[in-house]
Protein backbone atom coordinates (compact mmCIF):
# COMPACT_ATOMS: atom_id res chain seq x y z
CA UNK A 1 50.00 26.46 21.11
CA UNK A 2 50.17 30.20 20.77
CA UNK A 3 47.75 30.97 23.41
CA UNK A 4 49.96 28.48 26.17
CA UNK A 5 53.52 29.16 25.38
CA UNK A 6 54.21 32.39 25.08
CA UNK A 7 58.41 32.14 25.52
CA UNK A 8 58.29 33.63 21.36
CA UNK A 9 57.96 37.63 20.86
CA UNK A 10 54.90 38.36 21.82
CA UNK A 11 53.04 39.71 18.30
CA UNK A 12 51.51 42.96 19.04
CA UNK A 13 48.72 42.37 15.88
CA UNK A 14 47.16 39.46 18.06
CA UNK A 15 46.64 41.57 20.64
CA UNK A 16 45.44 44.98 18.12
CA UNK A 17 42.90 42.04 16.98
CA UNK A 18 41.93 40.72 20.35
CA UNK A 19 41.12 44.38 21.25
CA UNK A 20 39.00 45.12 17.95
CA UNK A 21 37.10 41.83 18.01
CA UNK A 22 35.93 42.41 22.02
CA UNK A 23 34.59 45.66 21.13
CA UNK A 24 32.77 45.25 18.42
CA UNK A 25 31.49 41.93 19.89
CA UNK A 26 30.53 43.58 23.00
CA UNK A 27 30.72 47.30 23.57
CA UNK A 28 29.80 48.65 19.97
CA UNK A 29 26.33 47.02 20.65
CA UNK A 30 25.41 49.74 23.29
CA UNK A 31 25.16 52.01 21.21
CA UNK A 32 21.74 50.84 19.86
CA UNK A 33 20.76 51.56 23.68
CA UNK A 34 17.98 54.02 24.31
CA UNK A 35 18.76 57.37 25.78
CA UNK A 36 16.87 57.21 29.86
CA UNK A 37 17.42 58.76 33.12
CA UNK A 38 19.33 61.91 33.71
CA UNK A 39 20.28 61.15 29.92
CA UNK A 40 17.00 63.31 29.50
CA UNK A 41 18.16 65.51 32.34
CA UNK A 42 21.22 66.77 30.76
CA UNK A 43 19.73 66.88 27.30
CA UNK A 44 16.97 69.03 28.74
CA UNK A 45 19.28 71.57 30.74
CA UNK A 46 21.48 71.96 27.50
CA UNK A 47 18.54 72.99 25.46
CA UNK A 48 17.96 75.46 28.23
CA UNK A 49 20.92 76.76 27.78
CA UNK A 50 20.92 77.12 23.98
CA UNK A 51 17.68 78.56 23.53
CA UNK A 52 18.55 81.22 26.20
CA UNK A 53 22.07 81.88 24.33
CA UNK A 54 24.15 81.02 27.51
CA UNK A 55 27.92 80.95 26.97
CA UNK A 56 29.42 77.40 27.46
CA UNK A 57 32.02 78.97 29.98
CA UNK A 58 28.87 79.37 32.70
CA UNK A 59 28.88 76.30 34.32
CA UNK A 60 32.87 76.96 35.21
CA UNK A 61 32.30 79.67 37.76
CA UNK A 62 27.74 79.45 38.28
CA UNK A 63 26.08 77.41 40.62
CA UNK A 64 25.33 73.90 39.68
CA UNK A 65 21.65 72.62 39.49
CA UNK A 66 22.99 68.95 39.85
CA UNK A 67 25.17 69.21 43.17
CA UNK A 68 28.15 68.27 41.35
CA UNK A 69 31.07 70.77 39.85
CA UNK A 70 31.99 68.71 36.42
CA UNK A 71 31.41 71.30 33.63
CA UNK A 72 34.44 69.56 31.78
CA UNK A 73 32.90 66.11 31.51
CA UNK A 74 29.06 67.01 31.87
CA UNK A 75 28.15 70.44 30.68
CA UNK A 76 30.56 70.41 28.05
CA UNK A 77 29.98 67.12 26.81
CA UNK A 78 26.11 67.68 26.81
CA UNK A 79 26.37 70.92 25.22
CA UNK A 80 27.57 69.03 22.20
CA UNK A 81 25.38 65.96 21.93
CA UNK A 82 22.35 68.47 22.70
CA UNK A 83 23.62 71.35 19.72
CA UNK A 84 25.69 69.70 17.47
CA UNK A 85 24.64 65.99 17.28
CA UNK A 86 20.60 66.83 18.20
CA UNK A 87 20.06 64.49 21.08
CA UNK A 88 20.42 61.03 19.08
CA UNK A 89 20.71 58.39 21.00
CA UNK A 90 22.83 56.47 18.70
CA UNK A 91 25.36 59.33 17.76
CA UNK A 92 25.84 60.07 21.49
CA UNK A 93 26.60 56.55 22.66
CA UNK A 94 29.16 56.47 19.90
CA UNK A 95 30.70 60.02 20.92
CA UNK A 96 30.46 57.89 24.69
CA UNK A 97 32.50 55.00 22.84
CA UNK A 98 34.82 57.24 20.97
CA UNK A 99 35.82 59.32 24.47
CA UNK A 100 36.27 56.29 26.35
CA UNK A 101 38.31 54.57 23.33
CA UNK A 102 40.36 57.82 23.55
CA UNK A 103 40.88 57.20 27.48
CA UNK A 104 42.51 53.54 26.74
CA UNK A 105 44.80 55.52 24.23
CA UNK A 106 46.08 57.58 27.74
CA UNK A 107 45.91 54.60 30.01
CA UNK A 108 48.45 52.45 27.33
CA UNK A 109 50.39 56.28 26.91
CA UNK A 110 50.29 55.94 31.24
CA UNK A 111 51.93 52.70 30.91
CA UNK A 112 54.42 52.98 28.72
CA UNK A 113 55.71 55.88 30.54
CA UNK A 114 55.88 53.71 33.46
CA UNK A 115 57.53 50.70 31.60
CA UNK A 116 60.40 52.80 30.04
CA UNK A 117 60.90 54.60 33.61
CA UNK A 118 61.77 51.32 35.05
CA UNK A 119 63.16 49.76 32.22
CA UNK A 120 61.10 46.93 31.82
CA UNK A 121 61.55 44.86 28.69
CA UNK A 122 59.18 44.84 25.74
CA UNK A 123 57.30 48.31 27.37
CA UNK A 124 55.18 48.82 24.42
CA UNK A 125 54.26 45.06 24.40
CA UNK A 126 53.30 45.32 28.18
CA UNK A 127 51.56 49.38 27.70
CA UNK A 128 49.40 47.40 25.02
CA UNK A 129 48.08 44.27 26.77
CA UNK A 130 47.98 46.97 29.85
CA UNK A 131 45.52 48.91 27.75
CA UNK A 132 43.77 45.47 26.37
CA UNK A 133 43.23 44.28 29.89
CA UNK A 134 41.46 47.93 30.47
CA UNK A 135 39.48 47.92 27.70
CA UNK A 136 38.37 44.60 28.50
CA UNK A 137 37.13 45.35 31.67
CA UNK A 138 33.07 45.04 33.05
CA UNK A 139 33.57 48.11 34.80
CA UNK A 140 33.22 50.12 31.67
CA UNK A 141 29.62 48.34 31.51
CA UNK A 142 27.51 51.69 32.59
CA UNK A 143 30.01 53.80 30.97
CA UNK A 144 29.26 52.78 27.56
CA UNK A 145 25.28 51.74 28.10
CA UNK A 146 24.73 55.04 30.23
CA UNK A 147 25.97 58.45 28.09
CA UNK A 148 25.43 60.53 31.81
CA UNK A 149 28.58 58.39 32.73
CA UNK A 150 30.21 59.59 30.02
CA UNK A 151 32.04 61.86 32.65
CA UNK A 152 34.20 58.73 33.67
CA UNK A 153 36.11 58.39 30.22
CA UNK A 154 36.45 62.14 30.41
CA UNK A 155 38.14 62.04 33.86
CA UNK A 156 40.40 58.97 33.00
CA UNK A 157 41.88 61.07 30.38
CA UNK A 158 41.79 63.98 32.51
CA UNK A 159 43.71 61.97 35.38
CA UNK A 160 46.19 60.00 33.04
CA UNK A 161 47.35 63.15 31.58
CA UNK A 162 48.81 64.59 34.51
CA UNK A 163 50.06 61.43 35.65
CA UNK A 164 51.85 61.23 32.99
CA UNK A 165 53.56 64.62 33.14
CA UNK A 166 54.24 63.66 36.74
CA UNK A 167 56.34 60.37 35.83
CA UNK A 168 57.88 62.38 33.10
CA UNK A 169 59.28 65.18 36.13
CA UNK A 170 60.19 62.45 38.36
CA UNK A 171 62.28 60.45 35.70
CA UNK A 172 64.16 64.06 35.43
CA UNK A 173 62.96 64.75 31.96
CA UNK A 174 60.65 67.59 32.38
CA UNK A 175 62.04 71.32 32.76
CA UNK A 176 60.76 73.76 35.30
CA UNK A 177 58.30 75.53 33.68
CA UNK A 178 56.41 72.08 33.32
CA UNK A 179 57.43 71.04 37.07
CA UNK A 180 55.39 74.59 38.25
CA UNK A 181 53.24 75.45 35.59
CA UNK A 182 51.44 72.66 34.04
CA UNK A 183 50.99 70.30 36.66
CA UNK A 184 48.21 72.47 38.97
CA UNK A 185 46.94 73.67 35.81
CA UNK A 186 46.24 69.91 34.66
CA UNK A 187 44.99 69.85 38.18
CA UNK A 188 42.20 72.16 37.98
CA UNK A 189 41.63 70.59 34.63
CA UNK A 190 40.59 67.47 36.24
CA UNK A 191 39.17 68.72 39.49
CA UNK A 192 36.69 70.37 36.81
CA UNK A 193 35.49 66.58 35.86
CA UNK A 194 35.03 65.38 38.84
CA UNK A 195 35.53 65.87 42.71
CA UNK A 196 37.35 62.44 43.46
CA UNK A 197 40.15 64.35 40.84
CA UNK A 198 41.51 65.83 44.84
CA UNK A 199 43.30 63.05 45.36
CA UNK A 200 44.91 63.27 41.99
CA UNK A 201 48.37 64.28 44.45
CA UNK A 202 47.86 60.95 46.23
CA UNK A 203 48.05 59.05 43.15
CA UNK A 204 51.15 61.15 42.08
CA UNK A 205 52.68 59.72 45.41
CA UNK A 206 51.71 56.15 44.64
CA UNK A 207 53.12 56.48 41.06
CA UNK A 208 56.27 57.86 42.57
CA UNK A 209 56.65 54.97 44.80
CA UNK A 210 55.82 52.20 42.63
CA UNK A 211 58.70 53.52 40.04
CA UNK A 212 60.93 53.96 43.29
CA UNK A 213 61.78 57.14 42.52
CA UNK A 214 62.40 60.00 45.80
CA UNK A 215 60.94 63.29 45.24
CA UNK A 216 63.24 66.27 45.66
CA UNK A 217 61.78 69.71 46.69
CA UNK A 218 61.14 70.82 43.56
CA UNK A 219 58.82 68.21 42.85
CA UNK A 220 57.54 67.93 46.20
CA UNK A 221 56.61 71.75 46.00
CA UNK A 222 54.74 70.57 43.21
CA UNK A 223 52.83 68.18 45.17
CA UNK A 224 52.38 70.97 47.18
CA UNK A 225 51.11 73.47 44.92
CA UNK A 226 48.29 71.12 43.35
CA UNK A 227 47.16 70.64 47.32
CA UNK A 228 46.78 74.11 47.21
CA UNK A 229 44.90 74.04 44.28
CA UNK A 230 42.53 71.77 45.67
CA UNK A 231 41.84 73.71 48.60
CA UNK A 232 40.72 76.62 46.67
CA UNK A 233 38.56 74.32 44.47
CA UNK A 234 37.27 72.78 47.25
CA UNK A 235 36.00 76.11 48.54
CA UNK A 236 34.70 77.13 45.34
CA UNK A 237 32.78 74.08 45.14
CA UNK A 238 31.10 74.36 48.54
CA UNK A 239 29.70 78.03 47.24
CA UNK A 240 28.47 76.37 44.04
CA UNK A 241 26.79 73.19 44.67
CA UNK A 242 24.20 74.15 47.79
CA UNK A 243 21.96 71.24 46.44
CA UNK A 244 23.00 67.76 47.00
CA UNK A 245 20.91 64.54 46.41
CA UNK A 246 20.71 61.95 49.13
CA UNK A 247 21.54 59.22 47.24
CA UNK A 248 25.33 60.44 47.51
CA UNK A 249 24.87 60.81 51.36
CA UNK A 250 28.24 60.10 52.85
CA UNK A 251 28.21 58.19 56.28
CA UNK A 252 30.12 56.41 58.47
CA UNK A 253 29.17 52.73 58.80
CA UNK A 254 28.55 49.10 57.49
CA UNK A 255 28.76 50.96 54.20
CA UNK A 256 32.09 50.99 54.15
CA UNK A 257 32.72 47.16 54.01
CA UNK A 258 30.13 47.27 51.72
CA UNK A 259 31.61 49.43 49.13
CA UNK A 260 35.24 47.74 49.89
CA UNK A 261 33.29 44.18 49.15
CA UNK A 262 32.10 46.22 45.60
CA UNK A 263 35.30 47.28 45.00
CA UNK A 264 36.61 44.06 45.05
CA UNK A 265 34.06 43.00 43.16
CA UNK A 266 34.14 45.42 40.48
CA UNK A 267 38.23 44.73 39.64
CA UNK A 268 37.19 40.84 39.49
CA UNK A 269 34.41 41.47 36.73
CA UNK A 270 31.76 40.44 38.86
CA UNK A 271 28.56 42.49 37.46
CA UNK A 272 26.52 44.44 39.87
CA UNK A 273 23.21 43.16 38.17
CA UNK A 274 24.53 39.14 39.79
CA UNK A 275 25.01 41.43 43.50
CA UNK A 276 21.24 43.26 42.85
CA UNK A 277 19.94 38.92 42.16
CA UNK A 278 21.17 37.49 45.51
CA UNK A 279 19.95 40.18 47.60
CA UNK A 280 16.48 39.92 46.06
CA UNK A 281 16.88 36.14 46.60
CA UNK A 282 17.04 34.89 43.21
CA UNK A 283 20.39 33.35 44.37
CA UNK A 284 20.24 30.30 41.79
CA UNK A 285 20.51 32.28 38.66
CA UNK A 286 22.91 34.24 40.49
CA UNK A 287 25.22 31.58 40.94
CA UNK A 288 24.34 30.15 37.35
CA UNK A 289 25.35 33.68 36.10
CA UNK A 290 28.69 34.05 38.37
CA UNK A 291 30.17 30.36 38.43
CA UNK A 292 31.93 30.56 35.09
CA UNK A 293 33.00 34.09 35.58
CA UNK A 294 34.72 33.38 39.37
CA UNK A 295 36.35 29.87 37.51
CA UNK A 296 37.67 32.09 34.63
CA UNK A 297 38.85 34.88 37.34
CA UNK A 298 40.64 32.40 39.47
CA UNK A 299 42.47 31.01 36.50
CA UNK A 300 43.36 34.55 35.49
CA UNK A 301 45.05 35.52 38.75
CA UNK A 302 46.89 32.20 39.22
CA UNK A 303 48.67 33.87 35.75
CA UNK A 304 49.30 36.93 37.18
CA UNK A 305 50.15 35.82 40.87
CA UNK A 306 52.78 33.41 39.03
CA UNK A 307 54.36 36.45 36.98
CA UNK A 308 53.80 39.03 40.37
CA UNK A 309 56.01 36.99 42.19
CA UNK A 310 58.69 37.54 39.91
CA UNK A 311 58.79 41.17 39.57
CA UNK A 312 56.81 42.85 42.47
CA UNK A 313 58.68 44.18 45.09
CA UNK A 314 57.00 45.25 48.54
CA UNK A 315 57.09 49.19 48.01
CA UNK A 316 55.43 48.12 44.41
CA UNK A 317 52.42 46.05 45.99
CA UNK A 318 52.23 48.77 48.65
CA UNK A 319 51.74 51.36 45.80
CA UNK A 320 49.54 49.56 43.66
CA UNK A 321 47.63 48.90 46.89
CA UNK A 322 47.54 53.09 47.79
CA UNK A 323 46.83 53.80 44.14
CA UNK A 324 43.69 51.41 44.54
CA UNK A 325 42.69 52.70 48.09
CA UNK A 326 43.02 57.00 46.86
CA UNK A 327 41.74 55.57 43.62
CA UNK A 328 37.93 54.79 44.97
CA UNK A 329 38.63 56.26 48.64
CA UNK A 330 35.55 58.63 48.05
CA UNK A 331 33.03 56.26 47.25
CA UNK A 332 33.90 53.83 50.19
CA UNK A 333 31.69 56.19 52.29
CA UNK A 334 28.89 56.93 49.75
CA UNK A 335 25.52 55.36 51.57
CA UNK A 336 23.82 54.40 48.72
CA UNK A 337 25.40 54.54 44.95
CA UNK A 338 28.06 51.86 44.18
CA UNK A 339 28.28 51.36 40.79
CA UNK A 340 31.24 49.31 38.38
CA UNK A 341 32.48 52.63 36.97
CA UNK A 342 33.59 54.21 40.41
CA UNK A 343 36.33 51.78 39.99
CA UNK A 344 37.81 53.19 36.51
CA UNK A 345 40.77 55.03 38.00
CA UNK A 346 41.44 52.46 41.26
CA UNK A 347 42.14 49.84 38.44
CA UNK A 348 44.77 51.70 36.22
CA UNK A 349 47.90 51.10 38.23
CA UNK A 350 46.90 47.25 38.89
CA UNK A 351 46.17 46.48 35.52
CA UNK A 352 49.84 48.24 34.48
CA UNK A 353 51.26 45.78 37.37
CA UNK A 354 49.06 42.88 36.08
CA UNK A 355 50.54 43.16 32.12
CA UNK A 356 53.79 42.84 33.57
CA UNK A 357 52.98 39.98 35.45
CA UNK A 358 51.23 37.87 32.25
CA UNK A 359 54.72 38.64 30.50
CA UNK A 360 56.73 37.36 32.56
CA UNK A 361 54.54 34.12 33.10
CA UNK A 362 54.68 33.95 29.62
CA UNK A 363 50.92 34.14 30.17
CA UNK A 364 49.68 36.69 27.52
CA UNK A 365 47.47 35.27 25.11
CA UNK A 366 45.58 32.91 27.68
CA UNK A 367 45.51 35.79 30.11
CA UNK A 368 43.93 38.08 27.71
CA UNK A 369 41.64 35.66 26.48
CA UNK A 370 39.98 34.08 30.13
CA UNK A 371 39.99 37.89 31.19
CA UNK A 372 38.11 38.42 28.29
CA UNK A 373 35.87 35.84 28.23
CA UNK A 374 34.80 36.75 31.94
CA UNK A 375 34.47 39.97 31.07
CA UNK A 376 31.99 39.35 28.52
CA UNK A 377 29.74 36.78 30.50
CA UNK A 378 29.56 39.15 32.87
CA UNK A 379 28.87 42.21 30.59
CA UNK A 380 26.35 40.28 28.39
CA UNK A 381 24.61 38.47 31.01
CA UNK A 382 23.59 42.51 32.95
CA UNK A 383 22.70 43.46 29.52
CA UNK A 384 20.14 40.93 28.96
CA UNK A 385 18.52 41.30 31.94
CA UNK A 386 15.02 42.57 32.58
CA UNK A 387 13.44 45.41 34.87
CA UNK A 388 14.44 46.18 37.73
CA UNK A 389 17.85 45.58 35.50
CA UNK A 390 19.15 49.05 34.68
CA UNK A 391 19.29 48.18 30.94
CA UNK A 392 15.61 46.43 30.56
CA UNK A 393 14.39 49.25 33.06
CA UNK A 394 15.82 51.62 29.97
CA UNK A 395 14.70 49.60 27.15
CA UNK A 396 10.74 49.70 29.50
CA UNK A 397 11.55 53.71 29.56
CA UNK A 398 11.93 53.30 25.66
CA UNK A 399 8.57 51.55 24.89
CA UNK A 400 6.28 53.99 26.88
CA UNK A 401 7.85 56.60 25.29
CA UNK A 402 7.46 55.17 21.86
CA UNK A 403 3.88 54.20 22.04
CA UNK A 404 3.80 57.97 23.86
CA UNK A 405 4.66 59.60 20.59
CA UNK A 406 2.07 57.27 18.03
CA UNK A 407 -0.48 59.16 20.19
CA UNK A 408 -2.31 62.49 20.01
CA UNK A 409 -1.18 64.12 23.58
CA UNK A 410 -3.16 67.07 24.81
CA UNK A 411 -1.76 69.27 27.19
CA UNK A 412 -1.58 69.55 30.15
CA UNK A 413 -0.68 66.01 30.48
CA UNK A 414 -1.67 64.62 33.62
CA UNK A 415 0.49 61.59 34.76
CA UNK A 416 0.21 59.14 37.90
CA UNK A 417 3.33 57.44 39.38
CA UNK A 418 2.95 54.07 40.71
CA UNK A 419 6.47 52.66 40.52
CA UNK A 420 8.55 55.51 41.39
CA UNK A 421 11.66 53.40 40.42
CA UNK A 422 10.71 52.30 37.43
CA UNK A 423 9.83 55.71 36.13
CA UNK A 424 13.06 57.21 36.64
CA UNK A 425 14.08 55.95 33.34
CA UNK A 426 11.82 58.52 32.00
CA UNK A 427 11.22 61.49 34.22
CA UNK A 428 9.79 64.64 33.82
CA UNK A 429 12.51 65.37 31.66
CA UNK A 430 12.21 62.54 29.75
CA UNK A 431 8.57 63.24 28.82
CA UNK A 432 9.12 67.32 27.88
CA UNK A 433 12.53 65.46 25.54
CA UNK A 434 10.63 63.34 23.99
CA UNK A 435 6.95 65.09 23.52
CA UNK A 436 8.09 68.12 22.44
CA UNK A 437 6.17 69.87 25.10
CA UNK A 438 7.46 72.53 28.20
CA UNK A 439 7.66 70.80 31.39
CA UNK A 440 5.24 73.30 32.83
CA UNK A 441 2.72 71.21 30.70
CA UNK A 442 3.20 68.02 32.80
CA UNK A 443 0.97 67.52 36.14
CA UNK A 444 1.60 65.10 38.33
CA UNK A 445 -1.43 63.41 40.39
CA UNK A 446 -2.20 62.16 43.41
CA UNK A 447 -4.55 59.83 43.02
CA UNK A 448 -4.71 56.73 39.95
CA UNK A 449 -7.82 56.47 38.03
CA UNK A 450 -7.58 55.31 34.86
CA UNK A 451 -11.46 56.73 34.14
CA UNK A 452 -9.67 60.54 34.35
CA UNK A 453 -7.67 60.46 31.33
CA UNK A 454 -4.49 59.67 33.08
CA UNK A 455 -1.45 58.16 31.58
CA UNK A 456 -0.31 55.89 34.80
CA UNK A 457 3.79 54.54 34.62
């Protein structure tokens, strides 16, 4: 009866439980998922830098290799699982679990801040099933089965922080010195993990108007100030990332309602691995895979459409819809890429509006658990999945290597490439990682023939 009628105090242990029982049932098992990818990428260009003694500041003010500006969440972050935990795949996804645990700490700090602003009953209640529902999520599926996204937890803390300071200056209980100091300083601070951190003023402005509260100059000159900021970043940026990769090509197009489709997708737990099935045409196991977790989503937002009603107000839905547009607004033009974790900052706000709503319906427990459950078809379901699945094309990248290493390798090593794809799991990088030999060593040839000696992926 617990789970259905929910008019008793809500008992925060139930929840504490629920939390520690759908992580260790389904995110602690990624860490036991091999290192592939740029994984080798990163671990390679750290190395670099340690055996050449460069200082960990450089990435802040050189020219990036990658295209991207993020020293804060992937230089930094690197630097440490390269030198101080020695590339292991295991201790790295659980540094990757530990960040991103430490991000659900600032998304239930986010909403409580909110809660207590507008006076909402039971706050902490509603900041913890707000940071349950998070947690709980399938967009956090790369995240924790991919330690190069481990720049997402980083920049969810980095963008809760000042969004909390921000609700703290609004609410009139922040002095100056915070109002002009620390807020473009916290700006910069997530600008440095990742570029979509520009529109960190837009989401200020979305927070403001979901807690109805009007901005006075002060606090709009603050607004002001962290534009400013990113303008100078912005410029910065341009001088230090000449290279960029085409798969992040930005156009104008039918890729927009395809990234808005993915969006919408992503916040309803639907994996991208079910997406990947029906375009390939194995629709049936597809819809095998989906049916129970579109029934369990439906369910869930009858809950919170029954507790929305209740509460919402128009300048609230208009906000949480804002927050959700600035949220992913860069990746709706990105030609290729779309993966679940774009979403992880789009979802914050929704998620605080969607707790509120399962109290109210006296909805928690049930909520919690058919999110949940959906959640985990969905997350268990893409990990089981073979090549061209991202984590069988890993656990593929794993084997070669392994059987790589049980073997005497002469150098130069002279590789073939016939699925181009598939070997991205590995690399270059992932070869000189693994072999213990200089990239240099590794010659890649034209032509296929087994009869040469080559080793063909």
């Amino acid at each position: 009866m617990i789970f259905w009628n929910t008019t008793q105090p809500i008992r925060v242990a139930y929840i504490v439980w629920g939390f520690i029982i759908f992580t260790m049932v389904t995110w602690v098992p990624a860490i036991f998922i091999p290192l592939w990818g740029d994984d080798y990428f990163f671990l390679q260009q750290a190395k670099h830098a340690r055996l050449n003694n460069l200082s960990w500041m450089l990435p802040f003010y050189s020219e990036s290799e990658t295209g991207f500006w993020r020293p804060l969440s992937m230089d930094v972050p690197w630097r440490i699982i390269e030198t101080y935990l020695h590339g292991n795949s295991i201790v790295a996804h659980a540094f990757s679990l530990l960040l991103w645990f430490i991000s659900v700490i600032f998304v239930y700090l986010l909403a409580l801040k909110i809660s207590n602003t507008l006076n909402w009953n039971n706050s902490k209640t509603i900041s913890l099933v707000a940071a349950a529902l998070y947690s709980f999520s399938a967009v956090h599926y790369l995240v924790l089965h991919w330690v190069s996204a481990i720049n997402s937890s980083i920049l969810v803390i980095f963008i809760c922080l000042p969004l909390i300071f921000w609700v703290s200056i609004i609410n009139g209980k922040s002095s100056k010195f915070i109002l002009y100091l620390l807020m473009p300083f916290l700006q910069i601070l997530a600008l440095f993990c990742k570029e979509s951190a520009i529109l960190l003023p837009a989401l200020m402005l979305c927070i403001s108007l979901f807690t109805n509260k009007k901005l006075n100059s002060e606090q709009l000159l603050t607004c002001g100030v962290c534009i400013i900021t990113c303008v100078i970043w912005f410029y910065f940026f341009n001088q230090l990332t000449h290279h960029r990769d085409n798969s992040y090509e930005i156009k104008f197009g039918v890729n927009i309602i395809q990234n808005s489709v993915a969006l919408v997708a992503w916040m309803l737990n639907i994996p991208r691995e079910a997406i990947r099935l029906i375009l390939i045409g194995q629709v049936i196991t597809a819809l095998v895979w989906l049916t129970p977790i579109v029934i369990l989503m439906i369910t869930f937002l009858y809950f919170v459409f029954d507790g929305a009603r209740k509460f919402l107000s128009k300048f609230q839905l208009l906000a949480i819809l804002g927050f959700i547009f600035f949220g992913y607004a860069p990746y709706f033009l990105l030609s290729h890429q779309s993966y679940e974790y774009y979403a992880a900052i789009a979802i914050i706000l929704p998620i605080i509006g969607v707790a509120r709503s399962l109290t109210i319906a006296n909805r928690t427990y049930i909520g919690l658990l058919v999110f949940a459950i959906a959640s985990f078809v969905s997350i268990q379901g893409s990990r089981m999945l073979d090549y061209p699945g991202l984590i069988g094309r890993a656990y593929w990248a794993e084997t070669q290597l392994a059987s790589l290493q049980s073997r005497q390798i002469t150098t130069p090593l002279v590789i073939c490439i016939n699925n181009e794809h598939q070997f991205y799991a590995i690399g270059i990088k992932g070869l000189a990682w693994r072999l213990g030999i200089d990239e240099d060593q590794i010659v890649l040839s034209e032509r296929c023939d087994a009869s040469l000696g080559q080793i063909t992926f």
